[in-house]
PDB file of N, CA and C in Angstrom:
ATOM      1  N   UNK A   1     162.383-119.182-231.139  1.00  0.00           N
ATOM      2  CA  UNK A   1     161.787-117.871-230.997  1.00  0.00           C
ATOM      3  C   UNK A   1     162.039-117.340-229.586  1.00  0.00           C
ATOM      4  N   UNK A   2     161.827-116.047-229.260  1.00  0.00           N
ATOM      5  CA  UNK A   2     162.791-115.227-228.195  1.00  0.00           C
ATOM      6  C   UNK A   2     161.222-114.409-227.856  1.00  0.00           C
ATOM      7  N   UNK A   3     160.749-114.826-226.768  1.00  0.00           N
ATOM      8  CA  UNK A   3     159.292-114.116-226.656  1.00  0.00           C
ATOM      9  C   UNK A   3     159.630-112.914-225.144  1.00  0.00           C
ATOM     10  N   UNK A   4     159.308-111.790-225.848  1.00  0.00           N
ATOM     11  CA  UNK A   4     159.503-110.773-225.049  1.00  0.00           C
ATOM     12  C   UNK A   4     158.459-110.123-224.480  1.00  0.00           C
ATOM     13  N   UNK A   5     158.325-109.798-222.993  1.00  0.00           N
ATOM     14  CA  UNK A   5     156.633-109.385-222.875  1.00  0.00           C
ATOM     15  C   UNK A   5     156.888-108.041-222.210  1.00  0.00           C
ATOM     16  N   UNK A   6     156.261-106.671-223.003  1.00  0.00           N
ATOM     17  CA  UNK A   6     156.779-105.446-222.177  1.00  0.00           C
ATOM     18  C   UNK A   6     155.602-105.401-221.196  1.00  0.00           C
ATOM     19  N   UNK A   7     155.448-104.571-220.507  1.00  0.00           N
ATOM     20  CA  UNK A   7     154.535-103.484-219.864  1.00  0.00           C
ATOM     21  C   UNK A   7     154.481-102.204-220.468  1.00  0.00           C
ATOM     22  N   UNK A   8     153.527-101.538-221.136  1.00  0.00           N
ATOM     23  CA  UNK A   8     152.955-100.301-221.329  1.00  0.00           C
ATOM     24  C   UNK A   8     151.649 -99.822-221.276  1.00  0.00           C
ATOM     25  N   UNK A   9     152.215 -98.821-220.552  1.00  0.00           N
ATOM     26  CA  UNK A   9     150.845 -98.080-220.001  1.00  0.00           C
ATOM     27  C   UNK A   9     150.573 -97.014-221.165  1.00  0.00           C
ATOM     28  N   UNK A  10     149.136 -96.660-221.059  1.00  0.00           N
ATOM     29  CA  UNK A  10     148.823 -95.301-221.858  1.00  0.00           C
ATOM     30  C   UNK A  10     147.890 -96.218-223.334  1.00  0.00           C
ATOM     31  N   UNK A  11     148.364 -97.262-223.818  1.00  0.00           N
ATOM     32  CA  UNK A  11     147.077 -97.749-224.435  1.00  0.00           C
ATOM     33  C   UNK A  11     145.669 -97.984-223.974  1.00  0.00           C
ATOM     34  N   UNK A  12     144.464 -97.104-224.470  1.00  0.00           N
ATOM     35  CA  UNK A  12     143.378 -96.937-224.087  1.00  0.00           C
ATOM     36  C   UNK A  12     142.005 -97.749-225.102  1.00  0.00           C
ATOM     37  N   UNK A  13     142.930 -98.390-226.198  1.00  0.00           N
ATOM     38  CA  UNK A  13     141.759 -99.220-227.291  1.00  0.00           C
ATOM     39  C   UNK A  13     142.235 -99.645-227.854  1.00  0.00           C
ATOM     40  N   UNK A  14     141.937-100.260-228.720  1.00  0.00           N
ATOM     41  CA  UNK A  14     142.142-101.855-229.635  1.00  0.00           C
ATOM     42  C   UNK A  14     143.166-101.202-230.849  1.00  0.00           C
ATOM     43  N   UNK A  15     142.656 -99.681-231.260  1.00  0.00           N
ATOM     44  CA  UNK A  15     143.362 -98.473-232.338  1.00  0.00           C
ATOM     45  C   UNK A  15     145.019 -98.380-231.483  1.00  0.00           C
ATOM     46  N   UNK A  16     144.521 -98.335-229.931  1.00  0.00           N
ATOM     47  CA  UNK A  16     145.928 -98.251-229.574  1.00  0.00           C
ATOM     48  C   UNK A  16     146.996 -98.936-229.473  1.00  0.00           C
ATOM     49  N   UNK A  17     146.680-100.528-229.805  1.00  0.00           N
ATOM     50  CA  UNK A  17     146.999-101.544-229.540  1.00  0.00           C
ATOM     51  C   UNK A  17     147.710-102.187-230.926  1.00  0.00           C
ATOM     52  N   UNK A  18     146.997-101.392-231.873  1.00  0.00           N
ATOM     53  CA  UNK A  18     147.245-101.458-233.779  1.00  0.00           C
ATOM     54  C   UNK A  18     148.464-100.848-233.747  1.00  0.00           C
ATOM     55  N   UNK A  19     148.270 -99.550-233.305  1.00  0.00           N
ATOM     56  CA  UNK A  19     149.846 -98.582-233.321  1.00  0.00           C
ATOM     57  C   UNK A  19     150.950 -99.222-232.675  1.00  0.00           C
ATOM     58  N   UNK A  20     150.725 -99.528-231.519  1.00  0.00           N
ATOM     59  CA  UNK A  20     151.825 -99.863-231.051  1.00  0.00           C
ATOM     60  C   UNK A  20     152.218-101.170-231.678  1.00  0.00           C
ATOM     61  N   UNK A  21     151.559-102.090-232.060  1.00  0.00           N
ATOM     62  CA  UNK A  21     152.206-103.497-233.024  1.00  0.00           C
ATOM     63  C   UNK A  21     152.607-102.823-234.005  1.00  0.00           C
ATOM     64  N   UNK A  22     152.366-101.871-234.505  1.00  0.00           N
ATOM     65  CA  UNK A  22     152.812-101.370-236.635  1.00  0.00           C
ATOM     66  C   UNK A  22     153.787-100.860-235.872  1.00  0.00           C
ATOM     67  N   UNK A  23     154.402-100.045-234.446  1.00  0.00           N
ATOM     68  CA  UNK A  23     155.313 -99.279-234.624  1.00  0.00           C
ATOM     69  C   UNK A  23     156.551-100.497-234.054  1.00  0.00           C
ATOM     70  N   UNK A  24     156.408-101.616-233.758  1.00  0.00           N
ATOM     71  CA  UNK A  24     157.452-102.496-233.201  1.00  0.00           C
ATOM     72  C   UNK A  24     157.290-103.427-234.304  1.00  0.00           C
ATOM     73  N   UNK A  25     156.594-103.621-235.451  1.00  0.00           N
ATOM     74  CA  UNK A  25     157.381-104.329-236.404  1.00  0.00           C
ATOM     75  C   UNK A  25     158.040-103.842-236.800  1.00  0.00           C
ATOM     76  N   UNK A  26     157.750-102.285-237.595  1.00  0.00           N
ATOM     77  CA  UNK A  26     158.355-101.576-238.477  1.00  0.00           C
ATOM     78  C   UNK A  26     159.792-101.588-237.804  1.00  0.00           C
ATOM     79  N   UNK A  27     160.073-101.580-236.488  1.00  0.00           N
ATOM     80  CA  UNK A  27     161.302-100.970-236.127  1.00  0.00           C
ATOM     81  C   UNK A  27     162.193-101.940-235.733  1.00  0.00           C
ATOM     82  N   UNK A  28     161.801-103.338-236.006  1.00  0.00           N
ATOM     83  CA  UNK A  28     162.293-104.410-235.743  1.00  0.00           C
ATOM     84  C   UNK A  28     162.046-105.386-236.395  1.00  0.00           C
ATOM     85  N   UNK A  29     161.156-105.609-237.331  1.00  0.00           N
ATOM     86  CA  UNK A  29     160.934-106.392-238.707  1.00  0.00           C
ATOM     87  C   UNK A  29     161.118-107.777-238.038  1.00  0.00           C
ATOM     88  N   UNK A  30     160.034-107.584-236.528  1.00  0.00           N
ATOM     89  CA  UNK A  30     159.196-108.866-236.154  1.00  0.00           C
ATOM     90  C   UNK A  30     158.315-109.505-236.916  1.00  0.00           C
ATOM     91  N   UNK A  31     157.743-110.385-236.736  1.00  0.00           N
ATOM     92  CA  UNK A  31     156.421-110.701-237.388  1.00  0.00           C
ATOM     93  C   UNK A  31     155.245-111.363-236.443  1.00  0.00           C
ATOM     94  N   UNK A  32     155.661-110.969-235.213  1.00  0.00           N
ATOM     95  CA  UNK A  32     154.362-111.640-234.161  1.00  0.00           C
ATOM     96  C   UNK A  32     154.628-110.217-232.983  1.00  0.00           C
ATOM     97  N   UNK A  33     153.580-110.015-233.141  1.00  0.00           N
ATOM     98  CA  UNK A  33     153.589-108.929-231.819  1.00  0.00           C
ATOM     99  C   UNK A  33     151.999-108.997-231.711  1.00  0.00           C
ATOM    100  N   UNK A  34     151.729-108.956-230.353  1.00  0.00           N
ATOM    101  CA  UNK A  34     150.723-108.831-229.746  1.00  0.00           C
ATOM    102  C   UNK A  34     149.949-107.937-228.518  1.00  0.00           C
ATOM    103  N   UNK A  35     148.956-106.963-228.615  1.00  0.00           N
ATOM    104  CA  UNK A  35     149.192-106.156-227.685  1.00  0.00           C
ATOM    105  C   UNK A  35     147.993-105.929-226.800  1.00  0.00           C
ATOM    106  N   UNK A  36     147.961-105.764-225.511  1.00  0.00           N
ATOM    107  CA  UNK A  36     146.372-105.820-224.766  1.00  0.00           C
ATOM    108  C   UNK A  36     146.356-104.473-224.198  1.00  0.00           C
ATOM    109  N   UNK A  37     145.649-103.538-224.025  1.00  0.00           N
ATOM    110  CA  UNK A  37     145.505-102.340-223.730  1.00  0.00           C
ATOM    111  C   UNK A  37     144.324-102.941-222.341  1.00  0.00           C
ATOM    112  N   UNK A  38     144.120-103.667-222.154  1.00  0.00           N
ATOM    113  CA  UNK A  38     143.371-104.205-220.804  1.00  0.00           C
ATOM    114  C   UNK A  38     144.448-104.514-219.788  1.00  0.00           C
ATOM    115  N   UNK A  39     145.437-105.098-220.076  1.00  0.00           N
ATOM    116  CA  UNK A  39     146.717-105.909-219.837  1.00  0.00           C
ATOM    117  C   UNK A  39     147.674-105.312-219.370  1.00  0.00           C
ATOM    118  N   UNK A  40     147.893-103.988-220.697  1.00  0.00           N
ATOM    119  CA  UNK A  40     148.544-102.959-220.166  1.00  0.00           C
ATOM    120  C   UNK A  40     150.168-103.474-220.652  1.00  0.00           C
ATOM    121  N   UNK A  41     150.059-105.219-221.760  1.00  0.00           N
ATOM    122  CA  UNK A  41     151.027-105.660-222.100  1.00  0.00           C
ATOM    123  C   UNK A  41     151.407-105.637-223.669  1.00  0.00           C
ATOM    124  N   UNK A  42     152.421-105.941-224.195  1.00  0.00           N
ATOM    125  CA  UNK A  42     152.750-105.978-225.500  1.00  0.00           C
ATOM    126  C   UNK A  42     153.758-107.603-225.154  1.00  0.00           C
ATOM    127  N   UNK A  43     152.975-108.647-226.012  1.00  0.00           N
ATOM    128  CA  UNK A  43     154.284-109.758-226.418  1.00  0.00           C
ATOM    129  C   UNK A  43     154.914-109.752-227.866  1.00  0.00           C
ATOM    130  N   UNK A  44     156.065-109.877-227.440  1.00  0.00           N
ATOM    131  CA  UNK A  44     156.790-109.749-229.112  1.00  0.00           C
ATOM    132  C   UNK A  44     157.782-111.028-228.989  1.00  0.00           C
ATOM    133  N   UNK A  45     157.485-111.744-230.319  1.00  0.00           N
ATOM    134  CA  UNK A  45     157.839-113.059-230.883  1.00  0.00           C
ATOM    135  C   UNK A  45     158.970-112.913-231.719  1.00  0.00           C
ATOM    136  N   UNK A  46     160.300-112.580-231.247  1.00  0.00           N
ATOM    137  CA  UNK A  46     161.507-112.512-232.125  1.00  0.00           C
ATOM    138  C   UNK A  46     162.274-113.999-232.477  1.00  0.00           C
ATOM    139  N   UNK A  47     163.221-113.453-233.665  1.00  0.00           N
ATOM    140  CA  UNK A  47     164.430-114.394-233.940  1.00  0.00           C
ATOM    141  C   UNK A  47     165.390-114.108-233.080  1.00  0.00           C
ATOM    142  N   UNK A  48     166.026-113.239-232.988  1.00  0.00           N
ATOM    143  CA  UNK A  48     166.928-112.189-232.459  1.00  0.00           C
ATOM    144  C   UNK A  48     166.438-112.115-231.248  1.00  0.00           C
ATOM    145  N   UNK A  49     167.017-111.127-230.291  1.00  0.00           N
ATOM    146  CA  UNK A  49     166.934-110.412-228.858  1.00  0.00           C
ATOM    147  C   UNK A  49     166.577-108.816-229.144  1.00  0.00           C
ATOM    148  N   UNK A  50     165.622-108.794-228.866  1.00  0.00           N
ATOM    149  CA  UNK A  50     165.178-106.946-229.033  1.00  0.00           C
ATOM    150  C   UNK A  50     166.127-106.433-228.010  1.00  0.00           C
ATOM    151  N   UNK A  51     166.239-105.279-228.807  1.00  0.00           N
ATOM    152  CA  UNK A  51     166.867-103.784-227.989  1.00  0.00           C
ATOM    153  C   UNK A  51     165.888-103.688-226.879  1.00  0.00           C
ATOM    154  N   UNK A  52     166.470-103.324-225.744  1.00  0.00           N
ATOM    155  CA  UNK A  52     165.764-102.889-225.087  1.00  0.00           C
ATOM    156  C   UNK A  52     165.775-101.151-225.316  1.00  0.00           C
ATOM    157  N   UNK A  53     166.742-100.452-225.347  1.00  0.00           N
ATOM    158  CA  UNK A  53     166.669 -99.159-225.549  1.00  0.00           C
ATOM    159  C   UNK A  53     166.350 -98.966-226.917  1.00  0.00           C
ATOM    160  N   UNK A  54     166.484 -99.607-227.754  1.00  0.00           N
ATOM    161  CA  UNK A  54     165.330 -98.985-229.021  1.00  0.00           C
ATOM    162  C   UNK A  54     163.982 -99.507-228.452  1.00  0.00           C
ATOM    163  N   UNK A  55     163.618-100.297-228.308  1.00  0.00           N
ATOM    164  CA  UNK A  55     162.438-100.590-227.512  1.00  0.00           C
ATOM    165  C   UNK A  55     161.893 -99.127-227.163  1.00  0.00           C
ATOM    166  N   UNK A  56     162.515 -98.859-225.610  1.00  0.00           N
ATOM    167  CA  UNK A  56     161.685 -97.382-224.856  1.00  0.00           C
ATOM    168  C   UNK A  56     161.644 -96.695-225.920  1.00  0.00           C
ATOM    169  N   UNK A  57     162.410 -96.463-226.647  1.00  0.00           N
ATOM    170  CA  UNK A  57     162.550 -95.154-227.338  1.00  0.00           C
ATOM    171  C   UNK A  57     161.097 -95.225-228.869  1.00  0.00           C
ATOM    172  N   UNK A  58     160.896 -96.516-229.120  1.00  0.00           N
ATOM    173  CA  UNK A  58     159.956 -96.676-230.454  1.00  0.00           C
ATOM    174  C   UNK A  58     158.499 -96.546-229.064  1.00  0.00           C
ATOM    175  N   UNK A  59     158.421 -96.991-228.326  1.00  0.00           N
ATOM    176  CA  UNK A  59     157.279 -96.862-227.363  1.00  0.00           C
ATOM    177  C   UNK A  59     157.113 -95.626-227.059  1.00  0.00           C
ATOM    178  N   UNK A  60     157.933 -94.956-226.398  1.00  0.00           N
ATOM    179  CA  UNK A  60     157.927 -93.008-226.543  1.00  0.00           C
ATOM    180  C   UNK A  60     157.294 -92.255-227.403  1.00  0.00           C
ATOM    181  N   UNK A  61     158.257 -92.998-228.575  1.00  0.00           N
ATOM    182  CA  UNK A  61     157.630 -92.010-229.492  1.00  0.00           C
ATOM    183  C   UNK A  61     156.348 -92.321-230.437  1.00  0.00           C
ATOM    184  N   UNK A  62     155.891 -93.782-229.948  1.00  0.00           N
ATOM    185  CA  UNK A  62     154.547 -94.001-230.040  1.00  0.00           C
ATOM    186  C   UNK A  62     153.376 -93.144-229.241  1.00  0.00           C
ATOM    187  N   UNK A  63     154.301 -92.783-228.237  1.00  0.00           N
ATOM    188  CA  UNK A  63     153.112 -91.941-226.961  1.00  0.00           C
ATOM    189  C   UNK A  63     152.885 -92.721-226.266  1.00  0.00           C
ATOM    190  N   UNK A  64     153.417 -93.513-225.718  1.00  0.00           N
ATOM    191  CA  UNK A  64     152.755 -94.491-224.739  1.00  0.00           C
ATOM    192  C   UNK A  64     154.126 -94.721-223.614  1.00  0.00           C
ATOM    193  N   UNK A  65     153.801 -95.068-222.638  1.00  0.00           N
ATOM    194  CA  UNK A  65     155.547 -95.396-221.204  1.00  0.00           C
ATOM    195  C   UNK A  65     155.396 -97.089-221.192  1.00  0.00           C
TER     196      UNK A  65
END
């Protein structure tokens, strides 16, 4: 497994923390993502190597940097 840990800012609750895991499975058909809006982090548990530029770009358009 390939454990990736972002930084994003702009999650403010646990709701925000839901979105942003549903929007990085869906777009990468992970199955471990984890996210702390205290933390200000997201870990994601791949097979593969995530995009980093699909990455920013599914985080964007989640609303969040």
């Amino acid at each position: 497994m390939i454990k990736t840990i972002v930084n994003i800012e702009g999650m403010n609750c646990n709701m925000c923390e839901e979105h942003m895991n549903k929007a990085i499975k869906q777009a990468f058909g992970v199955k471990k993502v984890a996210s702390s809006h205290q933390k200000n982090k997201t870990i994601i548990l791949s097979i593969e190597p995530i995009d980093v530029a699909k990455l920013e770009t599914v985080v964007k358009e989640a609303g969040y940097t």
